[in-house]
Protein backbone atom coordinates (compact mmCIF):
# COMPACT_ATOMS: atom_id res chain seq x y z
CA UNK A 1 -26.74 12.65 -2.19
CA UNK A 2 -29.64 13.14 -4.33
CA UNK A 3 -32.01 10.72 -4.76
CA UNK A 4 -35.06 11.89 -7.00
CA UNK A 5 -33.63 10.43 -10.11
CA UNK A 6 -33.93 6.48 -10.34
CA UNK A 7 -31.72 6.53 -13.03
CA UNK A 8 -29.03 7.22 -10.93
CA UNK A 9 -30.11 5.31 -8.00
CA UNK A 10 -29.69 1.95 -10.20
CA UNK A 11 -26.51 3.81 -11.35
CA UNK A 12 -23.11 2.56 -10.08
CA UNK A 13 -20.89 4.80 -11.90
CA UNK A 14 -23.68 8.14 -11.21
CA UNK A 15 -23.99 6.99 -7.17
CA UNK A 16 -20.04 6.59 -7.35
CA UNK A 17 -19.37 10.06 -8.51
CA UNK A 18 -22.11 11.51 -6.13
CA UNK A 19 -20.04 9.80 -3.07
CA UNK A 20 -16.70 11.01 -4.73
CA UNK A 21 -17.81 14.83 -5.28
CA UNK A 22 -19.51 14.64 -1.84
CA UNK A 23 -16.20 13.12 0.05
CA UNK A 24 -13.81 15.90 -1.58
CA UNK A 25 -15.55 19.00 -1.23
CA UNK A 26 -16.32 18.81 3.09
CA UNK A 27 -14.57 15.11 3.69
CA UNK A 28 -18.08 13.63 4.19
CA UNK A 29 -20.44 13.77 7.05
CA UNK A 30 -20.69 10.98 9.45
CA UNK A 31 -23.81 10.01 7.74
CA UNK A 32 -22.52 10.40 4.24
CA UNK A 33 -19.81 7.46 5.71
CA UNK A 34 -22.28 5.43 6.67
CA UNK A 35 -24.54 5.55 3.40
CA UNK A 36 -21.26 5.20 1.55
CA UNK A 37 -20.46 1.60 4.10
CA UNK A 38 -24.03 0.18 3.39
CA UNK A 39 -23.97 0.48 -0.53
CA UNK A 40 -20.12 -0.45 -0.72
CA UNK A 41 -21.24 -3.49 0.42
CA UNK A 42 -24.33 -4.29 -1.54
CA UNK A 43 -22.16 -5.20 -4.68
CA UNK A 44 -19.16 -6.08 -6.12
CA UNK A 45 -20.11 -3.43 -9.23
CA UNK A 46 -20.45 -0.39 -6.47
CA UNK A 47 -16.51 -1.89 -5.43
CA UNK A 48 -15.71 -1.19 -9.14
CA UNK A 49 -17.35 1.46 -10.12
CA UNK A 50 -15.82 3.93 -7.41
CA UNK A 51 -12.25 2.43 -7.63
CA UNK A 52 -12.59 3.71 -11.69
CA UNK A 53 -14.45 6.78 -10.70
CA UNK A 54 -11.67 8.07 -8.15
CA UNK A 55 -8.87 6.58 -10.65
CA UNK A 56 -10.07 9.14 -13.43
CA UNK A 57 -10.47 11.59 -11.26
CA UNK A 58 -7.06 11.17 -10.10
CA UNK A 59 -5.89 12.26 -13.76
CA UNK A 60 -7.31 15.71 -13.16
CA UNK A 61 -3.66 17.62 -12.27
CA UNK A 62 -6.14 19.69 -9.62
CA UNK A 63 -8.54 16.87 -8.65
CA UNK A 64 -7.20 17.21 -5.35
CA UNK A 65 -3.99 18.24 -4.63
CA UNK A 66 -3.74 18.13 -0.74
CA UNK A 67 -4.94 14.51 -0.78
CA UNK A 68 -7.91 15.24 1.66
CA UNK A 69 -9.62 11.82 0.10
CA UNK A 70 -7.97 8.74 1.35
CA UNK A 71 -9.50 5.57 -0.95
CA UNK A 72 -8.22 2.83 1.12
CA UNK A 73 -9.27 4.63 4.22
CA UNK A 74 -13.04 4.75 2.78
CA UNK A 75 -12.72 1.14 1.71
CA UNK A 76 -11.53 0.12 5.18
CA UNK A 77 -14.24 1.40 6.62
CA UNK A 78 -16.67 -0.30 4.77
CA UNK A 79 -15.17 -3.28 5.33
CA UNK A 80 -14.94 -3.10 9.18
CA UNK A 81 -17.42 -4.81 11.65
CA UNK A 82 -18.26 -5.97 15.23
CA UNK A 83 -18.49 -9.67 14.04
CA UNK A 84 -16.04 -12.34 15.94
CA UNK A 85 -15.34 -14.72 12.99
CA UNK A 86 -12.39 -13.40 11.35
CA UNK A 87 -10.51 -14.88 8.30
CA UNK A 88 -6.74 -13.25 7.85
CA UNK A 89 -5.15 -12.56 4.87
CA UNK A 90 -1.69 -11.79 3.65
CA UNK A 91 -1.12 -8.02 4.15
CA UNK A 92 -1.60 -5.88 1.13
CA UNK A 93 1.03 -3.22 0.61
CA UNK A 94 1.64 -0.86 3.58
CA UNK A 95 1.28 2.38 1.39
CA UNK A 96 -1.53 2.55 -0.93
CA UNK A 97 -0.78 4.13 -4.47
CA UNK A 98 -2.98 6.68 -5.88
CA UNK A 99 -4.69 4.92 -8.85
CA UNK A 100 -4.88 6.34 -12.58
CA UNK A 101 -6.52 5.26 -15.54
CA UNK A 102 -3.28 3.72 -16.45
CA UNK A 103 -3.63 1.23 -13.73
CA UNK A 104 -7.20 0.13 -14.62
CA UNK A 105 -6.30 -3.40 -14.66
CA UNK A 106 -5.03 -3.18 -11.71
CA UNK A 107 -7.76 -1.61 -9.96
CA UNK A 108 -10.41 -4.14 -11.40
CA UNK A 109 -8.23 -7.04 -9.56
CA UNK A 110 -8.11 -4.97 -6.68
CA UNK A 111 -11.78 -4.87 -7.24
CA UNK A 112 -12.15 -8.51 -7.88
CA UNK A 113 -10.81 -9.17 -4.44
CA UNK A 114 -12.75 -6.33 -2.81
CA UNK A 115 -15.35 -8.31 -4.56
CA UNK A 116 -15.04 -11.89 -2.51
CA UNK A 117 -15.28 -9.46 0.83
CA UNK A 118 -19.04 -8.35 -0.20
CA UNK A 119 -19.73 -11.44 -1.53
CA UNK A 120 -18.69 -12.99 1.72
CA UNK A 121 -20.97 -10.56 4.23
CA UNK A 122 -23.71 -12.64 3.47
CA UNK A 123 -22.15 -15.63 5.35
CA UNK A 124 -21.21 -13.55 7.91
CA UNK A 125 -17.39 -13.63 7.33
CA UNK A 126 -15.11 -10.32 7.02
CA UNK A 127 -11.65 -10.44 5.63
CA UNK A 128 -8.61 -8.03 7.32
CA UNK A 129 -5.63 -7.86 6.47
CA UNK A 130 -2.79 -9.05 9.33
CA UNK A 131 -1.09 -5.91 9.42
CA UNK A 132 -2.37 -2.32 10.37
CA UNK A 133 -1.94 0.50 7.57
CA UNK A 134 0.88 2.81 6.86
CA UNK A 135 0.35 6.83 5.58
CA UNK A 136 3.14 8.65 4.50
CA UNK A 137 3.36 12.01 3.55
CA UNK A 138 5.84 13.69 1.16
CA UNK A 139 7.44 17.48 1.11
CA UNK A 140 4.37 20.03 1.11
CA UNK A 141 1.60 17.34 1.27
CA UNK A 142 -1.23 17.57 3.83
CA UNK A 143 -3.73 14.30 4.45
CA UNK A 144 -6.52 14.01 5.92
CA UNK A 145 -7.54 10.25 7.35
CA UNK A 146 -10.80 9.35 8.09
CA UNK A 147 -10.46 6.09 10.37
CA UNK A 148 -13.18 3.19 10.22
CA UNK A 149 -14.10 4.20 13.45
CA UNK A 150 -14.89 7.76 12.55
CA UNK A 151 -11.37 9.53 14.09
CA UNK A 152 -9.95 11.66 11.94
CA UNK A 153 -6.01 11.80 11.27
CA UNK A 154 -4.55 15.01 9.74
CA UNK A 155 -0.84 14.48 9.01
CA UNK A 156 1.50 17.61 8.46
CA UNK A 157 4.00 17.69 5.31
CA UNK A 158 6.97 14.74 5.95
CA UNK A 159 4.73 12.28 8.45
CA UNK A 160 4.55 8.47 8.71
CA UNK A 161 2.25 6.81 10.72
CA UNK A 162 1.20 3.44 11.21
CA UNK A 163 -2.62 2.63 12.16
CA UNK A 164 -3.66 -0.34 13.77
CA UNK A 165 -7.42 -0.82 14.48
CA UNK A 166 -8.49 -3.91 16.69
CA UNK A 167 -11.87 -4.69 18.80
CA UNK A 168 -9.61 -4.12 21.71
CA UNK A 169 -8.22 -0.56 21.12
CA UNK A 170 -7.25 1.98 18.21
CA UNK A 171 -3.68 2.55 18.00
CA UNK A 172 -1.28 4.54 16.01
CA UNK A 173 2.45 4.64 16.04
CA UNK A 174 4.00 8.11 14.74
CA UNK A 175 6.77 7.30 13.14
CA UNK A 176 7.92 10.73 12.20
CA UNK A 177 6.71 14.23 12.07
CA UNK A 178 3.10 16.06 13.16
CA UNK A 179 -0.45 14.94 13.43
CA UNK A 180 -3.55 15.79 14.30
CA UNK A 181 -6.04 13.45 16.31
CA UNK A 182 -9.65 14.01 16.40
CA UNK A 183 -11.09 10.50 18.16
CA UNK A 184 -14.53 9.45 18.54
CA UNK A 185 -14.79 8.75 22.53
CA UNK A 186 -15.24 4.83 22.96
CA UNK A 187 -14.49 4.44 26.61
CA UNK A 188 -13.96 0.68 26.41
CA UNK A 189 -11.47 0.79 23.38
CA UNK A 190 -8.77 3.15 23.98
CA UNK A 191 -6.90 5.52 21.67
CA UNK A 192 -4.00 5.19 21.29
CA UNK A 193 -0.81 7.63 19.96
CA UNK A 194 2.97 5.84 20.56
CA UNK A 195 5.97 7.53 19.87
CA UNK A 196 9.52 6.67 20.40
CA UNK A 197 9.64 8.89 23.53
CA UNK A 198 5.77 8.87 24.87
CA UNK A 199 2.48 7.08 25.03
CA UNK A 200 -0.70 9.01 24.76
CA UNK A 201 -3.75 7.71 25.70
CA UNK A 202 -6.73 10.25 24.40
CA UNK A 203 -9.91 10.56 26.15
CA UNK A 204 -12.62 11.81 23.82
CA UNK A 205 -10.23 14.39 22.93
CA UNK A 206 -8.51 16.48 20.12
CA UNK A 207 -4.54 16.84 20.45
CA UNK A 208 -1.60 17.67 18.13
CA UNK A 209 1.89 15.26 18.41
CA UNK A 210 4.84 16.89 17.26
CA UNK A 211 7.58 14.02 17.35
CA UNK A 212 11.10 15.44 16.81
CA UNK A 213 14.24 13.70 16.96
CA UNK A 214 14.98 14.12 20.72
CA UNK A 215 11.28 14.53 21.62
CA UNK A 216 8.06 14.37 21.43
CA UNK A 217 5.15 17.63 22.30
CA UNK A 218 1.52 16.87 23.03
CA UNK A 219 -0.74 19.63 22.54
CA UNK A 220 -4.84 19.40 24.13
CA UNK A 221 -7.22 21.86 21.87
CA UNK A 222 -10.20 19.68 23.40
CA UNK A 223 -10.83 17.22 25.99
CA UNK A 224 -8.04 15.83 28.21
CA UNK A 225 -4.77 12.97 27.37
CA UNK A 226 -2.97 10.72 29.33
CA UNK A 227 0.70 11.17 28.89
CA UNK A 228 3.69 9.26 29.76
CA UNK A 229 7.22 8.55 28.81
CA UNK A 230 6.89 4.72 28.22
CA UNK A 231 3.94 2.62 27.84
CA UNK A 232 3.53 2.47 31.78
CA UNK A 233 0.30 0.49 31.72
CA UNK A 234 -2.19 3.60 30.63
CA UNK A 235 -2.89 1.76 27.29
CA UNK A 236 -4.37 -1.15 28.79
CA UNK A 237 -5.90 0.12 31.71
CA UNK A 238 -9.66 0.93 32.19
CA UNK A 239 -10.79 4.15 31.99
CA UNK A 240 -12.30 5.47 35.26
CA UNK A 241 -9.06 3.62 37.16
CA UNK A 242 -7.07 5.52 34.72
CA UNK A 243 -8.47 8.97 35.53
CA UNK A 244 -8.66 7.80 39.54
CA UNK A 245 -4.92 6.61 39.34
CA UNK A 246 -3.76 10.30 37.91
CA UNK A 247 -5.69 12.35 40.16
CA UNK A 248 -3.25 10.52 43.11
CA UNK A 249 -0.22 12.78 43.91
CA UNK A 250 2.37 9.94 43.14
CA UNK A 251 0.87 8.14 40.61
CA UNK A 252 1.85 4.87 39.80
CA UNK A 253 1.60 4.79 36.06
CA UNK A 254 4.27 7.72 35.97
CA UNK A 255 1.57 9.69 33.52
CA UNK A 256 0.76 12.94 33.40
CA UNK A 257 -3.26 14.17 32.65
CA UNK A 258 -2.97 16.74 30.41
CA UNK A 259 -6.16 19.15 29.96
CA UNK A 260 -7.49 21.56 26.81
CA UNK A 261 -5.18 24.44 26.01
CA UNK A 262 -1.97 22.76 27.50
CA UNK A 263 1.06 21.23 26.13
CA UNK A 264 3.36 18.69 27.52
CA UNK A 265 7.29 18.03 26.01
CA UNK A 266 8.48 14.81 26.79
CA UNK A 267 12.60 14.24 26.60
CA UNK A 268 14.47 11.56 27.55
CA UNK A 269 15.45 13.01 30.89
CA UNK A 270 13.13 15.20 32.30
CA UNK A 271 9.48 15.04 34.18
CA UNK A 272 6.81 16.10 31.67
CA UNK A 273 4.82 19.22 33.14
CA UNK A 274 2.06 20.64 31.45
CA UNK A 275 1.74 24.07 30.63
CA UNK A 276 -0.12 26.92 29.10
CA UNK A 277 0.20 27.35 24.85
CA UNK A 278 -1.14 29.29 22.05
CA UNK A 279 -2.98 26.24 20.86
CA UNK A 280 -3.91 28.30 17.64
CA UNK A 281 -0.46 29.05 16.62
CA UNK A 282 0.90 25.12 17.01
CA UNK A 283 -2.08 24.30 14.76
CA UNK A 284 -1.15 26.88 12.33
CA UNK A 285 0.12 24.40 9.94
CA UNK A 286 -3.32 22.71 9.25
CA UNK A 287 -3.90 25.75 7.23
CA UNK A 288 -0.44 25.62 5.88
CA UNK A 289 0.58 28.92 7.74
CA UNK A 290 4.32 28.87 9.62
CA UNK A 291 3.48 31.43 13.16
CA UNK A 292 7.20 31.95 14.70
CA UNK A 293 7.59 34.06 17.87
CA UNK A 294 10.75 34.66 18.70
CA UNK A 295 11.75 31.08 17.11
CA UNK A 296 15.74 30.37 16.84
CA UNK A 297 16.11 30.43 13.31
CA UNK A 298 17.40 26.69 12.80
CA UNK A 299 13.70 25.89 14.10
CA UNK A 300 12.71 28.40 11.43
CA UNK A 301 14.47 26.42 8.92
CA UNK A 302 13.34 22.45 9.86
CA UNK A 303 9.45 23.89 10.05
CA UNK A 304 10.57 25.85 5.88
CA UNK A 305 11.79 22.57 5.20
CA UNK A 306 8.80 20.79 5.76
CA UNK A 307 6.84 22.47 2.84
CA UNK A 308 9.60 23.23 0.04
CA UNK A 309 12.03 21.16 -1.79
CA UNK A 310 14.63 23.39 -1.60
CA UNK A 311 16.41 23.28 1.62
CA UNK A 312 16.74 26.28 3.63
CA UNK A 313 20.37 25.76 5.09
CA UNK A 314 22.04 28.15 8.25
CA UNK A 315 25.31 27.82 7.36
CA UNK A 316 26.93 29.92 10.20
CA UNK A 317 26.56 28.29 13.33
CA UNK A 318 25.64 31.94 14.93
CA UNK A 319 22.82 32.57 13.11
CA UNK A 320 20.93 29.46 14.15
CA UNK A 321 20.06 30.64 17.31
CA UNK A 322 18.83 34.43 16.28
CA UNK A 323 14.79 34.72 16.94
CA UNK A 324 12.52 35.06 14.17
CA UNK A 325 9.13 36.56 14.69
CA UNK A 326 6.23 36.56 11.80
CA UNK A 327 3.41 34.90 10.01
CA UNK A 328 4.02 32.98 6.61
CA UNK A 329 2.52 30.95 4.57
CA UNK A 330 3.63 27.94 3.74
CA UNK A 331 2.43 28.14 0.14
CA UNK A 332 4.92 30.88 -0.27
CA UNK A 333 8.41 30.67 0.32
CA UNK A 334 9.33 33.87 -1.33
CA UNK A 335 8.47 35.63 1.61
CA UNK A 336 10.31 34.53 3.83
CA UNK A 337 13.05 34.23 2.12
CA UNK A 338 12.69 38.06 1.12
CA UNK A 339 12.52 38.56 4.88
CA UNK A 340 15.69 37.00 5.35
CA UNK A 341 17.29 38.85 2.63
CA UNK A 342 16.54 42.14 4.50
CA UNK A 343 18.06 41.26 7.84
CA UNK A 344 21.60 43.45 7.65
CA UNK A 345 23.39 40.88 9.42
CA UNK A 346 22.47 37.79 6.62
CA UNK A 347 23.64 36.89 3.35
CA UNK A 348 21.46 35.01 1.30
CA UNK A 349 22.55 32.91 -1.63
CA UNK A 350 20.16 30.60 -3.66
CA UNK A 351 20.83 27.66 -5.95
CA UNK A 352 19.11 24.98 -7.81
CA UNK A 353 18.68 22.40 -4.40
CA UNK A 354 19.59 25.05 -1.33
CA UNK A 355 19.06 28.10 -0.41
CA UNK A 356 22.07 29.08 1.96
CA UNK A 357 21.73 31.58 4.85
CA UNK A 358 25.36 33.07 5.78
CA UNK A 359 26.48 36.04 8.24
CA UNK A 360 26.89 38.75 5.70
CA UNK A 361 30.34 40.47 5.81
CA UNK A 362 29.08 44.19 5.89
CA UNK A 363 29.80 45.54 9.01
């Protein structure tokens, strides 16, 4: 941020915008966070003035359409800290609403109370809510979270997770769909990623978690998890035991290690094993690209759905399991729908809400 002008150092609204611009063009650098933290909390008028600046920016129809700047996730961060006296509050609304300059009441209350927590640093008391944060995504939306701890969350088009930070560990529940973890290694407070079907406990790692309806696939790009099928203990359990406990043939904890450039699927009723994957084409989607390889063409259709709000249907039960090969973008249906249209054996029909995929009659 630039300094030289004093103007704009005494400046609330001018520092506010500097932060903004600097948090949506590259997500900010660690040490833009950390400037951002210190002057968050050295007023109750910095609180204001970049609630107002990112609710007119908001107005802009392209201020930022993949949502790559998460507010509340900035202001949670500021708010964090290593102190033990903590006061609890009633939980504010699990999904945060993007303000507009409608809402500018409402943001100046929000304010007010973001106020009393800056106000109260002084006495050495921090205010958190009871509750951990929920992020949703909707059809086509990518978001990118930067935690208070520094781990960054990318969720994939039709995800719900549930963040829960504590002096004790970092834990996230996926509800639904696909994220991507980057955490900042802390030995002594776990990550944590819990899914219906699987645990995963990172260790200063980055991993993908896929969670379907019947299961769940862990991908490593960097570092090493901890896998299992229930909780199993590896949540809780230190570190170096951890590692020492997995390295045993017939480990206790019923966990799997899984290393950089492997994958693990967990079901219901099967050992997890991890093995060899293109990491580059299940992390396709973070630049919105669809990468099928032979892919039964109901798959096809679930990832399609994901980014358009017209459903792709397979109406014949025969063609759901025909392979698909091909790049995409998921930006542009067109083409693969145009693909589709020039296989001999499909009949494509589109409507207002559906675009149906039948076996064509020609013979």
């Amino acid at each position: 941020m630039d300094t030289s002008s004093a103007n704009k150092r005494l400046d609330p609204a001018a520092q506010a915008s500097e932060f903004f611009i600097e948090f949506r063009t590259d997500g900010g650098t660690a040490a833009v966070r950390a400037r951002f933290e210190k002057w968050l909390r050295a007023s109750p008028e910095h609180v204001q003035a970049y609630l107002e600046v990112a609710a007119g920016w908001s107005e802009l129809p392209t201020s930022d359409p993949q949502h790559r700047i998460d507010l509340e996730a900035l202001l949670t961060a500021a708010r964090e800290t290593g102190e033990d006296n903590v006061v609890h509050l009633r939980s504010s609304r699990a999904q945060p609403a993007r303000p507009s300059i409608a809402h500018l009441a409402k943001l100046r209350a929000i304010a007010a109370v973001l106020a009393l927590v800056v106000s109260a640093l002084g006495a050495g008391i921090w205010l958190l809510a009871q509750q951990g944060h929920t992020y949703s995504t909707g059809i086509g939306e990518q978001r990118t979270l930067i935690l208070a701890d520094g781990s960054t969350v990318i969720l994939n088009a039709l995800t719900t997770i549930k963040v829960q930070l504590t002096k004790e560990a970092r834990t996230i529940s996926l509800v639904r769909g696909q994220a991507y973890f980057h955490d900042v290694d802390e030995p002594n407070r776990p990550f944590i990623v819990h899914s219906s079907t699987s645990t995963v406990r990172a260790i200063g790692t980055v991993f993908d978690v896929d969670k379907e309806s019947d299961r769940t696939i862990v991908t490593v790009l960097e570092g090493q998890v901890a896998v299992a099928k229930s909780v199993a203990g590896i949540d809780s359990t230190e570190r170096r035991e951890l590692l020492r406990d997995l390295a045993e043939p017939a480990n206790t904890l019923k966990a799997v290690l899984v290393p950089a450039g492997k994958q693990v699927t967990l079901l219901a009723h099967s050992t997890p094993v991890p093995k060899p994957v293109d990491v580059s084409a299940v992390t396709a989607w973070l630049q919105q690209r669809l990468i099928f390889d032979g892919t039964p063409l109901q798959e096809v259709a679930q990832q399609f759905n994901l980014y358009s709000k017209r459903r792709l249907v397979i109406v014949d039960a025969a063609l759901r399991t025909v392979g698909v090969s091909g790049v995409y973008s998921a930006s542009d249906p067109a083409a693969l729908i145009g693909f589709l249209r020039s296989q001999p054996a499909m009949h494509v029909v589109e409507t207002d809400d559906e675009i149906q995929v039948t076996q064509s009659s020609a013979k």
